[in-house]
Structures are given as structure tokens and as C-alpha cells.
N, C-alpha and C. Protein backbone atom coordinates (compact mmCIF):
# COMPACT_ATOMS: atom_id res chain seq x y z
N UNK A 1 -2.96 1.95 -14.34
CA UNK A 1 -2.64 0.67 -13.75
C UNK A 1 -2.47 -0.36 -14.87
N UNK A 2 -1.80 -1.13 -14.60
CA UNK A 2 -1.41 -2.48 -15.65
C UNK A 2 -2.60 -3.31 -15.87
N UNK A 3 -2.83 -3.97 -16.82
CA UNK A 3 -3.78 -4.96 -17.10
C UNK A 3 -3.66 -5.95 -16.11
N UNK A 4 -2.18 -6.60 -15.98
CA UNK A 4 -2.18 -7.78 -14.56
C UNK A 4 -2.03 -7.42 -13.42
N UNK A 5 -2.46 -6.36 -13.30
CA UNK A 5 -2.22 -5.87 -11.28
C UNK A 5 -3.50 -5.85 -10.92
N UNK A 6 -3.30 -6.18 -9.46
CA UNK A 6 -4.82 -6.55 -8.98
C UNK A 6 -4.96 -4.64 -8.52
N UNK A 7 -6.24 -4.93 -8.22
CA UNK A 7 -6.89 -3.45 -7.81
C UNK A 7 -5.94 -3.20 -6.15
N UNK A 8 -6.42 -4.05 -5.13
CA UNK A 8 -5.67 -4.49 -4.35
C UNK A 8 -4.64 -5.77 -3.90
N UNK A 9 -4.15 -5.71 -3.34
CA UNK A 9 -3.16 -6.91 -3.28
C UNK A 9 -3.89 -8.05 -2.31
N UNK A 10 -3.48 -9.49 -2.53
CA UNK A 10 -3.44 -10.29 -1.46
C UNK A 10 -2.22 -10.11 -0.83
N UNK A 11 -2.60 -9.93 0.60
CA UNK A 11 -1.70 -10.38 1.82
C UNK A 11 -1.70 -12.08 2.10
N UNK A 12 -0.57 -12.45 1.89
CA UNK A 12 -0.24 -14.03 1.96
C UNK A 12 0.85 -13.91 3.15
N UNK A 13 0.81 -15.13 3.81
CA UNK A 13 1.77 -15.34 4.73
C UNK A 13 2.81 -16.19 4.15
N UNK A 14 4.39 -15.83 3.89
CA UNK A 14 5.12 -17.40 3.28
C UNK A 14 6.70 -17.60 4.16
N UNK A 15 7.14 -18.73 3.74
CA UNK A 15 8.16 -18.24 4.67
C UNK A 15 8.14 -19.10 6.10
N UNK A 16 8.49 -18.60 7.09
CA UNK A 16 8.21 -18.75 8.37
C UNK A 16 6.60 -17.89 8.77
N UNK A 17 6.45 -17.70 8.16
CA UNK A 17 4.74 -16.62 8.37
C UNK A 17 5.34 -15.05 8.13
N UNK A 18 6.13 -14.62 7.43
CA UNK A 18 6.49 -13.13 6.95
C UNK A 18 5.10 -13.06 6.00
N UNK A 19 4.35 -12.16 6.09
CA UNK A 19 3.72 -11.71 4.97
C UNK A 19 4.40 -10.89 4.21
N UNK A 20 3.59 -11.36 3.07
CA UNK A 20 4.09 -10.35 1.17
C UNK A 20 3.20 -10.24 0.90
N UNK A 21 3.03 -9.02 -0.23
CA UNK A 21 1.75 -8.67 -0.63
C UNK A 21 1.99 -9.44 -2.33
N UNK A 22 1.17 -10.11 -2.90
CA UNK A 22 1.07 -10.64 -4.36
C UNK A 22 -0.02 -9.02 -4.85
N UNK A 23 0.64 -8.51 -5.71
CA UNK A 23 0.50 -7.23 -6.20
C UNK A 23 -0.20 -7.73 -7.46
N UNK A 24 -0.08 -8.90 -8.36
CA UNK A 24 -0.40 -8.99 -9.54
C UNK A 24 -0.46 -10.03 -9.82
N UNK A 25 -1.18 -10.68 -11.18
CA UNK A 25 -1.41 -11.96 -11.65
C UNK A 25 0.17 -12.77 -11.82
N UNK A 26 1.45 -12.06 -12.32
CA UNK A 26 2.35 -12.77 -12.11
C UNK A 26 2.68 -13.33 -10.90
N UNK A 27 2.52 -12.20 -9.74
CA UNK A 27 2.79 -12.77 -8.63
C UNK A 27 2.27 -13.75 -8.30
N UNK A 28 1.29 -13.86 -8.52
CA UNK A 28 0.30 -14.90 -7.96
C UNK A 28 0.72 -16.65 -8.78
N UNK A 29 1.16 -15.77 -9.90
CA UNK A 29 1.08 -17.40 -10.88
C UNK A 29 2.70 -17.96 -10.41
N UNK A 30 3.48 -17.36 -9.96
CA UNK A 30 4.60 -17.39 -9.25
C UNK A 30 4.61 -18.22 -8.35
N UNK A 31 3.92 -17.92 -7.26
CA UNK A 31 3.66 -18.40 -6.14
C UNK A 31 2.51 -19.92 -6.62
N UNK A 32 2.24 -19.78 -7.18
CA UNK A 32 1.21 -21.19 -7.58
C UNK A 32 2.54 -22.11 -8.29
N UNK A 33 3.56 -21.79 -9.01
CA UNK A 33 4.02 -22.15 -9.33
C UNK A 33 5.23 -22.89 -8.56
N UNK A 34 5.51 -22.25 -7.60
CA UNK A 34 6.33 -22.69 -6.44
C UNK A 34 5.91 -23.34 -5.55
N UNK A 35 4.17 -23.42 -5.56
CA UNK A 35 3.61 -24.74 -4.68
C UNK A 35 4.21 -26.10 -4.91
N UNK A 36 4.08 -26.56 -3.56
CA UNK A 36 4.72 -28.07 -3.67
C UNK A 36 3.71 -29.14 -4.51
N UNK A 37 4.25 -30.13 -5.18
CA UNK A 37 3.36 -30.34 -5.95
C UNK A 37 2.36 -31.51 -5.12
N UNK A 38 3.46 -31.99 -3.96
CA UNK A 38 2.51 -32.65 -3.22
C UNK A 38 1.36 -32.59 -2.43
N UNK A 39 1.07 -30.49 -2.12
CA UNK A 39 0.10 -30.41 -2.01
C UNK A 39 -0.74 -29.72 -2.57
N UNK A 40 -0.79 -29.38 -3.93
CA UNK A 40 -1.51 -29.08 -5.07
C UNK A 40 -2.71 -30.16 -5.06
N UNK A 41 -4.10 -29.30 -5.14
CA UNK A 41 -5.18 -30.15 -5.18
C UNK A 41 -6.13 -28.74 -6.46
N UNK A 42 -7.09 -29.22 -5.82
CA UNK A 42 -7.98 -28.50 -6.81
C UNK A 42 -8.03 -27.21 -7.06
N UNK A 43 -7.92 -26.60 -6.05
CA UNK A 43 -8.25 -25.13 -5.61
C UNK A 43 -7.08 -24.59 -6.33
N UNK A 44 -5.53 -25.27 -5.97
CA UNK A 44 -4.44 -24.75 -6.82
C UNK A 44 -4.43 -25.10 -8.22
N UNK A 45 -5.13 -25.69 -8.80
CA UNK A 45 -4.97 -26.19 -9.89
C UNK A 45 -6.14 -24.85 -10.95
N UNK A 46 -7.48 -24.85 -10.08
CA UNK A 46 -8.16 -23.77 -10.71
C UNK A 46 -7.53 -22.25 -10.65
N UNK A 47 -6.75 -21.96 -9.91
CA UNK A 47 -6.52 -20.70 -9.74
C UNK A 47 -4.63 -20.54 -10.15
N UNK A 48 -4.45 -21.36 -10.74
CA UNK A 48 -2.94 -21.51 -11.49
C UNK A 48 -3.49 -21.12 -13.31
N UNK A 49 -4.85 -22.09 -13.24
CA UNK A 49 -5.52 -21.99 -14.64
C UNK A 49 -6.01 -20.62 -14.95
N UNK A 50 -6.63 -19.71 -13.76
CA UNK A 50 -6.91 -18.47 -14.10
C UNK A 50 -5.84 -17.54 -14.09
N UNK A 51 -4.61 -17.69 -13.50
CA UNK A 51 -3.50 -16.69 -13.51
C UNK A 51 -2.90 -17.30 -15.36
N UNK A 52 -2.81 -18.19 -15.08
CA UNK A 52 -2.40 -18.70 -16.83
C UNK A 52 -3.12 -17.68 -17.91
N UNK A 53 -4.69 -17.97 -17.78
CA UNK A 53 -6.01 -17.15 -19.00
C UNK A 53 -5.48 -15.41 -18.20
N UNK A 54 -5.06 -15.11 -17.40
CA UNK A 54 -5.25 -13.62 -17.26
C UNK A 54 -3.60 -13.33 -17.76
N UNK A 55 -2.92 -13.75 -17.32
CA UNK A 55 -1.54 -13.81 -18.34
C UNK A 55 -1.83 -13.79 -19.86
N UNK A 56 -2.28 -14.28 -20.67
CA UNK A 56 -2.93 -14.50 -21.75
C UNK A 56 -3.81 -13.41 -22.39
N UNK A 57 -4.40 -12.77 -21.31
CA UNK A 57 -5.47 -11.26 -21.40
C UNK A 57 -6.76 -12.30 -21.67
N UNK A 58 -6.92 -14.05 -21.22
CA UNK A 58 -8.36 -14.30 -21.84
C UNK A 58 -9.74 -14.00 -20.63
N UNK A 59 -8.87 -13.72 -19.39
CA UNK A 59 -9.83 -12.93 -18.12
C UNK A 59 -9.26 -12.07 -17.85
N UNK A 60 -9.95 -11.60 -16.91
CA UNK A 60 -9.52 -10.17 -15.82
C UNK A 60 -8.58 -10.43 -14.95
N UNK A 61 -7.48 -9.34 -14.58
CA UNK A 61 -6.66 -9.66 -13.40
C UNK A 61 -7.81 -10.05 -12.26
N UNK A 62 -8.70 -9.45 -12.31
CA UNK A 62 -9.53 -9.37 -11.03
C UNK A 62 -10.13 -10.73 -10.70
N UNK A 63 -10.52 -11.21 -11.79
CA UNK A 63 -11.01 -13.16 -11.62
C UNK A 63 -9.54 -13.55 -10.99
N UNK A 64 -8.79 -13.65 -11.78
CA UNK A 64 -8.13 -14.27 -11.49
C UNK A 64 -7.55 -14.03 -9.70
N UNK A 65 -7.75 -12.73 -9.52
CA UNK A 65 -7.50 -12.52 -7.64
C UNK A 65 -8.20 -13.16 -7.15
N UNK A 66 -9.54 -13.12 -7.90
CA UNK A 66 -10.93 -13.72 -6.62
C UNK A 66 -10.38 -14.98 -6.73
N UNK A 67 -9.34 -16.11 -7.32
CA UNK A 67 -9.36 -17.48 -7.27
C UNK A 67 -8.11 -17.80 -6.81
N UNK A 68 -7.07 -17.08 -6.88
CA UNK A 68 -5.60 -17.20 -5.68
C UNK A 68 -6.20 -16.64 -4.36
N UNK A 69 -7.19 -15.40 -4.09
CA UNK A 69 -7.30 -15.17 -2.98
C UNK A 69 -8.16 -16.41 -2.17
N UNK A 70 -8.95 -17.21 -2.99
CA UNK A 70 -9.59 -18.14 -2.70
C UNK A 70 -8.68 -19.35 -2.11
N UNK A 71 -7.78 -19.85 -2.72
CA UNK A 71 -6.82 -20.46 -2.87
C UNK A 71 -5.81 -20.17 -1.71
N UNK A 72 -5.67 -19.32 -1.36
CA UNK A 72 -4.62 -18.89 -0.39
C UNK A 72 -5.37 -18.87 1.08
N UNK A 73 -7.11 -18.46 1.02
CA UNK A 73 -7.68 -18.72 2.06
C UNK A 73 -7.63 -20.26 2.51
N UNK A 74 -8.11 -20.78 1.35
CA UNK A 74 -8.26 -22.71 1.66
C UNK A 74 -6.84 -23.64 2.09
N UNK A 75 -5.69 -22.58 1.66
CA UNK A 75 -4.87 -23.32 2.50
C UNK A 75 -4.19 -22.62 3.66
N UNK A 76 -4.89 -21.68 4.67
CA UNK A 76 -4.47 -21.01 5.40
C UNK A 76 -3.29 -20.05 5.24
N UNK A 77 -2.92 -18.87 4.42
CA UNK A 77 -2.31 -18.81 3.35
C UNK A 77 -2.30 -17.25 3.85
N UNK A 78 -3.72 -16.67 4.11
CA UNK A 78 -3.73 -15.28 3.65
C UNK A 78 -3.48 -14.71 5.44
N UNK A 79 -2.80 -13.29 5.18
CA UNK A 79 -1.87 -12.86 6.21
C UNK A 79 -3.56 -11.85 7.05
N UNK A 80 -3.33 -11.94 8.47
CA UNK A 80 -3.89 -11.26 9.19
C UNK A 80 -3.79 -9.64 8.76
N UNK A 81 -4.85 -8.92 8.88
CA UNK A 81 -4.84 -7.13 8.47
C UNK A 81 -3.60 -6.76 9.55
N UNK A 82 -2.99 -6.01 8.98
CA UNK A 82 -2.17 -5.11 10.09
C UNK A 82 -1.79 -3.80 9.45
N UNK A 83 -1.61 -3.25 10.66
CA UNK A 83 -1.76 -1.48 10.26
C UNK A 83 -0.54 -1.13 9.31
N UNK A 84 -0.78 -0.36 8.26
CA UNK A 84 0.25 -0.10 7.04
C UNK A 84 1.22 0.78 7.77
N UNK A 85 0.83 1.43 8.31
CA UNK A 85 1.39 2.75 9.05
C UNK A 85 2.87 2.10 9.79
N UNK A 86 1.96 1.45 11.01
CA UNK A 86 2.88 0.58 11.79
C UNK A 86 4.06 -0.11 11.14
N UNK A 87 3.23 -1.03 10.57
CA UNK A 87 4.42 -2.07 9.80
C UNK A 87 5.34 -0.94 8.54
N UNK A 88 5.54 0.07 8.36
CA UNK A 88 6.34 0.64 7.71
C UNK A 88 7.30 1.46 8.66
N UNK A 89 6.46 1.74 9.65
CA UNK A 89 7.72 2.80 10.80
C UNK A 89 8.38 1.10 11.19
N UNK A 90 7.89 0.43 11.25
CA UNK A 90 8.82 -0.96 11.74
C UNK A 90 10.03 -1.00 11.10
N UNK A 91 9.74 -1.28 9.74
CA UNK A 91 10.55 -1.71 8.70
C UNK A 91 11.70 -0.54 8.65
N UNK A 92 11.25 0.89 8.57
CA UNK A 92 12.17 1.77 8.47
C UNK A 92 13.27 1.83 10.14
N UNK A 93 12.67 1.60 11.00
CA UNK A 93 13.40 1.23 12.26
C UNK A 93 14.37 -0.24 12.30
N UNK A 94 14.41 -1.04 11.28
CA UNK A 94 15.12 -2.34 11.47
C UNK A 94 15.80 -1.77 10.20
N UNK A 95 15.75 -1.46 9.22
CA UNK A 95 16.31 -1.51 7.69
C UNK A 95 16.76 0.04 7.51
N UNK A 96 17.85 0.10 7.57
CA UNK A 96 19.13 1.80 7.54
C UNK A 96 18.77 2.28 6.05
N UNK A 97 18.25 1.02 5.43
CA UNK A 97 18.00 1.63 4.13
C UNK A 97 16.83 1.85 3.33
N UNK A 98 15.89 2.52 4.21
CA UNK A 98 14.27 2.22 3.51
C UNK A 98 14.28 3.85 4.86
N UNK A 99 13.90 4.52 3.64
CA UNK A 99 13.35 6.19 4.53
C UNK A 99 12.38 6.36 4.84
């Protein structure tokens, strides 16, 4: 596994509420980065700073999850569990091109 991939992913809701999975510290610093800046407060500001130091190698991908996943909870952010199984026979039933 890569140094910036999380062990597991956050499920985030974005969009109209589509969930994506943020797989890794880029992802994550991505998505912090595309926050609006008008509602950037603290929580985004600490956990933009830890995707920054884990980009860097000066923490763990894994800090840095525990503080976007934090971050994504505080702004209602992170996607409801749903069955992997399901949501892939979905996807392969709407999309001709995913086997």
C-alpha cells in the first residue's frame, strides 16, 4: 500500500448527495481544497494542515484520516454505510461499461 492511502476510505457525500470514497491523503487534501472558502472554519483548516504534513511524509496517512474524517462528520459530509455488493450490481446495471 502507498504511504498516502488511507487503510480504509472515507465515504463522503458530494454533489447532490452521490457518495465517493476519498481513498487517500490527496483525495482528501483535494476536497479540502475545493471547500468554499466561505465555509471553511476550524475543523477545515486543521485537517487541510494535516493532509498538507502527511503530503510532506511529516505524519501518517492515518492522522491525517482521523482529521478529514472528523471534518467531514462536523459538516454533515460523511455518506451513510451501504452494502458494497448492492451498490456495485447497481452500477453495473446502469453503466454498459463497468463488468
Amino acid at each position: 500500500m502507498k504511504p498516502d492511502m488511507f487503510r480504509q476510505p472515507v465515504s463522503i457525500l458530494v454533489g447532490l448527495g452521490f457518495p465517493t470514497e476519498v481513498r487517500g491523503v490527496m483525495d482528501a487534501y483535494r476536497h479540502l481544497v475545493e471547500w468554499p472558502a466561505s465555509q471553511r472554519d476550524g475543523a477545515h483548516s486543521v485537517a487541510l494542515k494535516a493532509c498538507s504534513a502527511a503530503l510532506r511524509g511529516e505524519i501518517e496517512a492515518e492522522t491525517a484520516r482521523g482529521l478529514f474524517a472528523a471534518f467531514a462528520e462536523k459538516h454533515d459530509l460523511l455518506a451513510p454505510e451501504y452494502n458494497v455488493t448492492t451498490a456495485s450490481r447497481l452500477r453495473r446495471d446502469r453503466d454498459p461499461h463497468v463488468r
